[in-house]
Protein backbone atom coordinates (compact mmCIF):
# COMPACT_ATOMS: atom_id res chain seq x y z
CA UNK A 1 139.67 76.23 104.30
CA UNK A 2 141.40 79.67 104.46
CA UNK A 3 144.74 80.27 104.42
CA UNK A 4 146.91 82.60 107.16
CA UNK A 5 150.30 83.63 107.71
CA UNK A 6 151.50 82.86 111.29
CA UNK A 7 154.08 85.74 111.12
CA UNK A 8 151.16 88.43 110.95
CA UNK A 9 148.17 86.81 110.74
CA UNK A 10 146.65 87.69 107.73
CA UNK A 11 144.36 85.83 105.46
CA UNK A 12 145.59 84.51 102.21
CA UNK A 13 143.67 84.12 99.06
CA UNK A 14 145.96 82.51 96.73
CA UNK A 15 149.18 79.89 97.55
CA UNK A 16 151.90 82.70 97.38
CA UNK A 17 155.39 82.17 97.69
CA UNK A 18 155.60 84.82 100.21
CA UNK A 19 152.79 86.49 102.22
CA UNK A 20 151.86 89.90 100.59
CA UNK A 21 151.76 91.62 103.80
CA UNK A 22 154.65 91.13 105.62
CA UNK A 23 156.79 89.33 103.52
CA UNK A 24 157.27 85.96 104.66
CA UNK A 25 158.42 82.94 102.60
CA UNK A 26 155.45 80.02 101.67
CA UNK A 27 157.47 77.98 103.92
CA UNK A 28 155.71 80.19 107.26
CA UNK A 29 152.30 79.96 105.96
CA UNK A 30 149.99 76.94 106.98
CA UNK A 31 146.89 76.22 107.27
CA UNK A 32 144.86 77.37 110.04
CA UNK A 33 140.84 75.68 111.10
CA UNK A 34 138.84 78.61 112.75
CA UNK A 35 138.57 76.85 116.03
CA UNK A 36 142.49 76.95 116.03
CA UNK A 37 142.45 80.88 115.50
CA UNK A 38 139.29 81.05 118.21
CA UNK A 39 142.03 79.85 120.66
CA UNK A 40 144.51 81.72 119.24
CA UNK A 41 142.16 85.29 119.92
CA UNK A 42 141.81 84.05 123.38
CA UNK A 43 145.50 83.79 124.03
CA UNK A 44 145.85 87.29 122.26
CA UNK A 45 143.33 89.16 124.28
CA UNK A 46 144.81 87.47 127.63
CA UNK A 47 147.93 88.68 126.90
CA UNK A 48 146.79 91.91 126.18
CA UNK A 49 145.52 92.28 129.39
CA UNK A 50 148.31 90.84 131.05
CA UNK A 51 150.78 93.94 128.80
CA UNK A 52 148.20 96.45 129.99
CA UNK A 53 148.78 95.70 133.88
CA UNK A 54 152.05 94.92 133.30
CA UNK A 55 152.28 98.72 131.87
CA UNK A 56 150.41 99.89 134.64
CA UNK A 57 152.33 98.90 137.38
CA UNK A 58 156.00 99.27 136.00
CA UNK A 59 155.25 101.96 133.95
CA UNK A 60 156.58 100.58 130.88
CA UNK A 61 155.63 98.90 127.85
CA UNK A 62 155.76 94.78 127.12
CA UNK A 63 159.00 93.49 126.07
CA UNK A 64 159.41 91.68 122.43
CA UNK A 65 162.34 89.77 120.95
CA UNK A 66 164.46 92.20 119.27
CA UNK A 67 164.01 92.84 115.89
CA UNK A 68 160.72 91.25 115.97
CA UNK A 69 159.58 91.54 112.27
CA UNK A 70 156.39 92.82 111.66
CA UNK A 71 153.19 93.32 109.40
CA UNK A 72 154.81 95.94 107.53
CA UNK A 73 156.12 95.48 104.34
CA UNK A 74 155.66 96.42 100.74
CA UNK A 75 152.24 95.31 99.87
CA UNK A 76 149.15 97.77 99.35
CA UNK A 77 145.98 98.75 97.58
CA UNK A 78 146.51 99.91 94.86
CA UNK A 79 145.18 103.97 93.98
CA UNK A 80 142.20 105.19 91.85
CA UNK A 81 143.89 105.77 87.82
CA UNK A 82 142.28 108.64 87.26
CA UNK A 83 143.68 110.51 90.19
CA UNK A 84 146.77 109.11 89.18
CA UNK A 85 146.61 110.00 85.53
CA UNK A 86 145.57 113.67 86.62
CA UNK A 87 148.65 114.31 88.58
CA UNK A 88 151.04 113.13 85.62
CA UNK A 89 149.21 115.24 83.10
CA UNK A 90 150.90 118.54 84.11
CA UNK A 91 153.66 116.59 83.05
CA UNK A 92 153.37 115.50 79.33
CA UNK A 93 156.31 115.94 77.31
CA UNK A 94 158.68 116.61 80.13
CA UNK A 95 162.13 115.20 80.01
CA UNK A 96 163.49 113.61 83.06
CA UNK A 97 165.91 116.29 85.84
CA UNK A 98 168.88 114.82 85.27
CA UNK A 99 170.50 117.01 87.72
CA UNK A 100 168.71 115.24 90.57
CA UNK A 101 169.31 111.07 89.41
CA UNK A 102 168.66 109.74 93.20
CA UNK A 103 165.25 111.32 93.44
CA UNK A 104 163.95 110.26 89.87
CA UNK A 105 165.53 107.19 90.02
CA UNK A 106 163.46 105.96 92.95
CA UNK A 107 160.42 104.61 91.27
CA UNK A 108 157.35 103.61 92.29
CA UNK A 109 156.53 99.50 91.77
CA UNK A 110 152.61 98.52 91.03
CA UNK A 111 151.74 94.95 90.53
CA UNK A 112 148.09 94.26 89.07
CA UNK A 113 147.18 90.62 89.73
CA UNK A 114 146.89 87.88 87.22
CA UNK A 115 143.31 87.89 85.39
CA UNK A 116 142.97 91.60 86.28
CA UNK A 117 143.34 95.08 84.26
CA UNK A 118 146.60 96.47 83.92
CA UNK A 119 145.54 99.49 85.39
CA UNK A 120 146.78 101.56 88.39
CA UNK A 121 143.24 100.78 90.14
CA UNK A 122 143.60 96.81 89.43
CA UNK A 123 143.58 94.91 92.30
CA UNK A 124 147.20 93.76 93.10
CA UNK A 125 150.57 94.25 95.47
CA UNK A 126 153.53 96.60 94.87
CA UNK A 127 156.34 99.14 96.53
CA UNK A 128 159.21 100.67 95.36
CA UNK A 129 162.33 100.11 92.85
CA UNK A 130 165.52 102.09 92.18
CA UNK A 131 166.66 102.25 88.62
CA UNK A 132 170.19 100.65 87.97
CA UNK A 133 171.30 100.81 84.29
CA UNK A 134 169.97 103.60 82.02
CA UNK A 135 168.12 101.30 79.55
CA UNK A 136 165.65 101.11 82.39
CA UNK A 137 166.77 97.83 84.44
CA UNK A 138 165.27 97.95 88.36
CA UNK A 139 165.92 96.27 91.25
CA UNK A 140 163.59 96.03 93.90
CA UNK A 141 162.65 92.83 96.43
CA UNK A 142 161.39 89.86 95.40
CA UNK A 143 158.58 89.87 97.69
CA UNK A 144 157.41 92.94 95.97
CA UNK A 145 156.23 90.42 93.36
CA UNK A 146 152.93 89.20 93.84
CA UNK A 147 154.01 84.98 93.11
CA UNK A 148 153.70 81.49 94.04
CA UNK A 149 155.99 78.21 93.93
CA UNK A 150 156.00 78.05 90.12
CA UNK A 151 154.58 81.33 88.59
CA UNK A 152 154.10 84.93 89.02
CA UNK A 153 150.44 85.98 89.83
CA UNK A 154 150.73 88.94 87.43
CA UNK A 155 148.82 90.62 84.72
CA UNK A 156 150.49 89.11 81.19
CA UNK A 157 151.79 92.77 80.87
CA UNK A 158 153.71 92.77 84.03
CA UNK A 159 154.30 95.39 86.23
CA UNK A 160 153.76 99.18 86.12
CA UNK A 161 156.45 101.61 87.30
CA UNK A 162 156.22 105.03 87.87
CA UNK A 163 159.02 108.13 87.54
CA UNK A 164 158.53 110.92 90.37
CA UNK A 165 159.05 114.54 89.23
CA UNK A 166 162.50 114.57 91.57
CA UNK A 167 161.35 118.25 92.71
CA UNK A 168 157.96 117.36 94.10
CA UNK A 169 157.75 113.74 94.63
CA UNK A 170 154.62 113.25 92.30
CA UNK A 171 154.08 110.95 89.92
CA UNK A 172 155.38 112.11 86.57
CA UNK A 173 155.93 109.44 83.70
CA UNK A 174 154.35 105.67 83.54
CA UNK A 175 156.02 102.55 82.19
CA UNK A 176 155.76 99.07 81.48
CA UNK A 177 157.95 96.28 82.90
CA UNK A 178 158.81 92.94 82.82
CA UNK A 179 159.46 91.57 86.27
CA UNK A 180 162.58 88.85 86.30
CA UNK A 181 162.33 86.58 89.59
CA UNK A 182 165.02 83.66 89.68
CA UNK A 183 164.05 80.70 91.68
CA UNK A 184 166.20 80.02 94.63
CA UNK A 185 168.10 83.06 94.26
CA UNK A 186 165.73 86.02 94.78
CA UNK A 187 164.23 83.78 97.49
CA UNK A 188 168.46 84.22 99.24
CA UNK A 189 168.26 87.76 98.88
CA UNK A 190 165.00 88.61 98.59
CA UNK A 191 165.56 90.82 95.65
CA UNK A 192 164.42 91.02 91.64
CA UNK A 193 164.87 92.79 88.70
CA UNK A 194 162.32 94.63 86.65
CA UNK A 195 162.99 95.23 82.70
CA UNK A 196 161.54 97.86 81.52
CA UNK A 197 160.05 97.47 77.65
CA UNK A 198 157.45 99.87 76.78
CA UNK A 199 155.62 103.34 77.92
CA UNK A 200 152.08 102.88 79.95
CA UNK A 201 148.95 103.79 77.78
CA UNK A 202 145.78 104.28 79.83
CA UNK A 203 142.74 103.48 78.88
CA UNK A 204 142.02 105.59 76.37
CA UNK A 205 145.53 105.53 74.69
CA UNK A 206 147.23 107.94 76.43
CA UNK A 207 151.01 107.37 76.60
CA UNK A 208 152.57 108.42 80.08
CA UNK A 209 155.85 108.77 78.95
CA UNK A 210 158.42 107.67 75.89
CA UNK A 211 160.25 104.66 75.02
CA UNK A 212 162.45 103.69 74.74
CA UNK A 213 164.39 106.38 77.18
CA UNK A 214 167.32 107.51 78.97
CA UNK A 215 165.94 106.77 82.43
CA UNK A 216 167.80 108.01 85.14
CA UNK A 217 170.22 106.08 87.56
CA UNK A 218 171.73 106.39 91.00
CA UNK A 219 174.60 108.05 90.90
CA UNK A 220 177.90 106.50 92.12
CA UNK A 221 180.31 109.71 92.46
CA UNK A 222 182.16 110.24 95.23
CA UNK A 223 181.21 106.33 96.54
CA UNK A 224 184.92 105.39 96.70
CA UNK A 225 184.52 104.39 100.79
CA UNK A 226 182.61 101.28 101.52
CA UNK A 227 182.76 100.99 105.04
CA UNK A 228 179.61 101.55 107.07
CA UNK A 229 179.93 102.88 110.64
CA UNK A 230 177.32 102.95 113.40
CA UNK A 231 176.22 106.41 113.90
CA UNK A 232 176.39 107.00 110.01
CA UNK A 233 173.12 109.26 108.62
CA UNK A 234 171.37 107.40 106.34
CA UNK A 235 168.42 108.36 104.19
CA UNK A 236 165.55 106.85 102.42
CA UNK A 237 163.74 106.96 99.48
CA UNK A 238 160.28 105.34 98.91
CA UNK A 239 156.64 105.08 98.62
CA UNK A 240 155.07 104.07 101.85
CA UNK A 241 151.17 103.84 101.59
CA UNK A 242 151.43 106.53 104.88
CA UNK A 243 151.88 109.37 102.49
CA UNK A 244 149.77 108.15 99.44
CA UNK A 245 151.60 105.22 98.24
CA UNK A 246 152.53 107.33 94.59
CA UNK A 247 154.43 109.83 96.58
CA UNK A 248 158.38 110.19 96.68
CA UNK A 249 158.73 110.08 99.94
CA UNK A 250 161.82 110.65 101.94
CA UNK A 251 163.08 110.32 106.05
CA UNK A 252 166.41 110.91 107.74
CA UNK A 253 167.80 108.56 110.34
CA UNK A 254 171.39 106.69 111.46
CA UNK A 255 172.52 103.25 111.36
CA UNK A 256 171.83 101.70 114.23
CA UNK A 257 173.13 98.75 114.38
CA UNK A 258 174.94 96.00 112.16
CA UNK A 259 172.97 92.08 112.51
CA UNK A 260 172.56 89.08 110.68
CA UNK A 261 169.15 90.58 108.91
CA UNK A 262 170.92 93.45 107.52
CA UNK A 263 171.78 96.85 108.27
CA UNK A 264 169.23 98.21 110.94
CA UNK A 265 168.50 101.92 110.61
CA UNK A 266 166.64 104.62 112.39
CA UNK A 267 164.99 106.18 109.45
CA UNK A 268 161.09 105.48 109.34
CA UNK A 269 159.81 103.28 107.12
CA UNK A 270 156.28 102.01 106.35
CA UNK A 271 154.17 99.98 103.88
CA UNK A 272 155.29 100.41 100.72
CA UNK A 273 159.13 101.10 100.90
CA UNK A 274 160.44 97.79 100.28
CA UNK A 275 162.40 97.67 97.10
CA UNK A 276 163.27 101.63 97.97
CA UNK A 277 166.81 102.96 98.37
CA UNK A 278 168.81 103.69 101.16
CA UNK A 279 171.69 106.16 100.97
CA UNK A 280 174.71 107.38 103.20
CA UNK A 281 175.42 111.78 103.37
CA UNK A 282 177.11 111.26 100.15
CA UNK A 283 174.32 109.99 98.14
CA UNK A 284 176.13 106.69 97.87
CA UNK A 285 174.28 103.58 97.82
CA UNK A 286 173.94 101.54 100.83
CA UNK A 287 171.46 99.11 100.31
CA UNK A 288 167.44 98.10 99.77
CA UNK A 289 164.95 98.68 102.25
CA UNK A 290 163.49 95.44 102.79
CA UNK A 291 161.09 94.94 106.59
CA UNK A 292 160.19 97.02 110.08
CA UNK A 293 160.75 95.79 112.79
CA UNK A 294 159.43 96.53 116.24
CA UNK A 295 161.06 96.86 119.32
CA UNK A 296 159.51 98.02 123.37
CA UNK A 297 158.60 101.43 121.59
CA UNK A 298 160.56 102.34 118.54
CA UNK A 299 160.64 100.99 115.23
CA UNK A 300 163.57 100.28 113.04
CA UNK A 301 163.93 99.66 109.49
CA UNK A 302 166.28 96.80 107.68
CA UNK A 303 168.16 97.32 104.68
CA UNK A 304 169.78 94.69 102.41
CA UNK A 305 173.43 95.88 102.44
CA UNK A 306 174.39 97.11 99.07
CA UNK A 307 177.54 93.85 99.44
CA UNK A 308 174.55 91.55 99.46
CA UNK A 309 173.31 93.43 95.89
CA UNK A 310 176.18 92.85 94.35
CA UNK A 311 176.17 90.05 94.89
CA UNK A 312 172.96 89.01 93.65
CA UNK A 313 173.86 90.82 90.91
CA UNK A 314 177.05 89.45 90.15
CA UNK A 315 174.89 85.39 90.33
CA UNK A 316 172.31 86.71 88.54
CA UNK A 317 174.78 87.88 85.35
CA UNK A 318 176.79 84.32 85.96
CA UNK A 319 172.68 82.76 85.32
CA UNK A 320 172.45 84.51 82.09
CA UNK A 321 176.05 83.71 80.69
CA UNK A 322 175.74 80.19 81.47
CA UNK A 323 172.39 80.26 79.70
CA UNK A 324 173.76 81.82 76.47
């Protein structure tokens, strides 16, 4: 009997913690018989058809619930290595632009599967990360982090993440990383940390990068005002599969409104940005780009608030002294 997640409908293949497509916790995923979805397609098309005349004669599109979350999240195929590998060759032996930390500190997040190669090409789930202490510590979401009830359904390596040249967006430098997922807490906030412990060797032994490093962070001059204010500009950094899902990739928008999900932005964002970074015209942090959500005919991004990070951080570093 297959597995789907009533939030977006997509077919599960292992008993994840949260659906790899959109995001949502275990406990929104049941089991569905194929009769049941049969029924289900019915309902779908009729209501299709009911939007479409609807349209027609008002001139305006079907109304959803506001903020309805959608099938967009972090999760995507992963790309071919070699194409990969060829567009970080040009830069072996290049140190890290220093000069530009929010750019190269948005990193792209790839997470092979359990059982598979730890390979950029490997079958698996991943987005983006921003790098948070210099010894190369990440935070991105939790759901970025292919996982189930009790384990993480990752290759014994962990996860791959990649530096971006902060000039041209490409992929530039390759390392290995330890993904850190605490029960009950990353579920709150939806966030993780990544620990980076080694460089990435393809294949044939080729090290994309050097270790250990001083990787680059977000910078936090000039970040003296908190507030947030409607209207704000707000941009952000990611890697949604849109552009290639290995390109820096980066829109403009506003906030556009303050909710209990989050901060709710104008700024496009698309498969693959969760875990990304969202800053104000300062280049301050603001918070994590986490789900799209769709409304009559736009679609607006949420962000964790960068309060809610600190947080998590701040219960995450309480774990660790308790524990030592």
């Amino acid at each position: 009997m297959n597995q789907y997640c009533t939030n977006c409908g997509s077919k599960l293949n292992k008993e994840n913690k949260y659906c790899i497509t959109c995001g949502f916790p275990q406990a929104k995923i049941k089991k569905q018989r194929s009769w049941v979805w049969l029924i289900i397609f019915g309902i779908c098309i009729f209501l299709l058809l009911l939007a479409i005349t609807s349209t027609t004669e008002n001139n305006s599109s079907t109304s959803l619930s506001p903020y309805q979350e959608s099938n967009v999240d972090s999760s995507f195929e992963l790309n071919d290595e070699n194409e990969i590998e060829g567009l970080m060759d040009e830069f072996k032996g290049q140190q890290f632009e220093l000069s530009n930390t929010t750019s190269a500190a948005t990193v792209n997040v790839l997470c092979p599967y359990a059982g598979t190669e730890m390979s950029f090409d490997s079958d698996g789930s991943g987005g983006s990360g921003v790098v948070i202490q210099s010894e190369g510590i990440v935070l991105t979401n939790s759901h970025v982090i292919p996982q189930d009830d009790e384990t993480l359904d990752i290759n014994e390596e962990g996860c791959i993440v990649l530096f971006p040249d902060p000039e041209t967006g490409l992929p530039m430098q390759a390392y290995l990383a330890d993904p850190i997922v605490i029960p009950g807490l990353s579920d709150d906030y939806d966030l993780a940390i990544l620990n980076i412990y080694d460089v990435y060797r393809s294949k044939s032994g080729i090290s994309y990068g050097t270790y250990p490093n001083n990787f680059p962070t977000i910078s936090d001059d000039n970040c003296d005002d908190e507030s947030i204010r409607l209207g704000e500009k707000v941009t952000v950094f990611g890697y949604p599969s849109v552009t290639g899902g290995y390109f820096l990739t980066v829109t403009d928008g506003v906030i556009s409104a303050l909710n209990s999900e989050g901060i709710v932005i104008s700024a496009k964002i698309d498969l693959g940005n969760s875990g990304g970074l969202a800053v104000d015209d300062k280049g301050c942090f603001l918070g994590v780009p986490t789900l799209v959500n769709y409304g009559d005919s736009e679609s607006y991004g949420i962000i964790i608030p960068a309060s809610d990070v600190v947080n998590f951080i701040d219960k995450l570093s309480e774990l660790y002294e308790e524990e030592s």
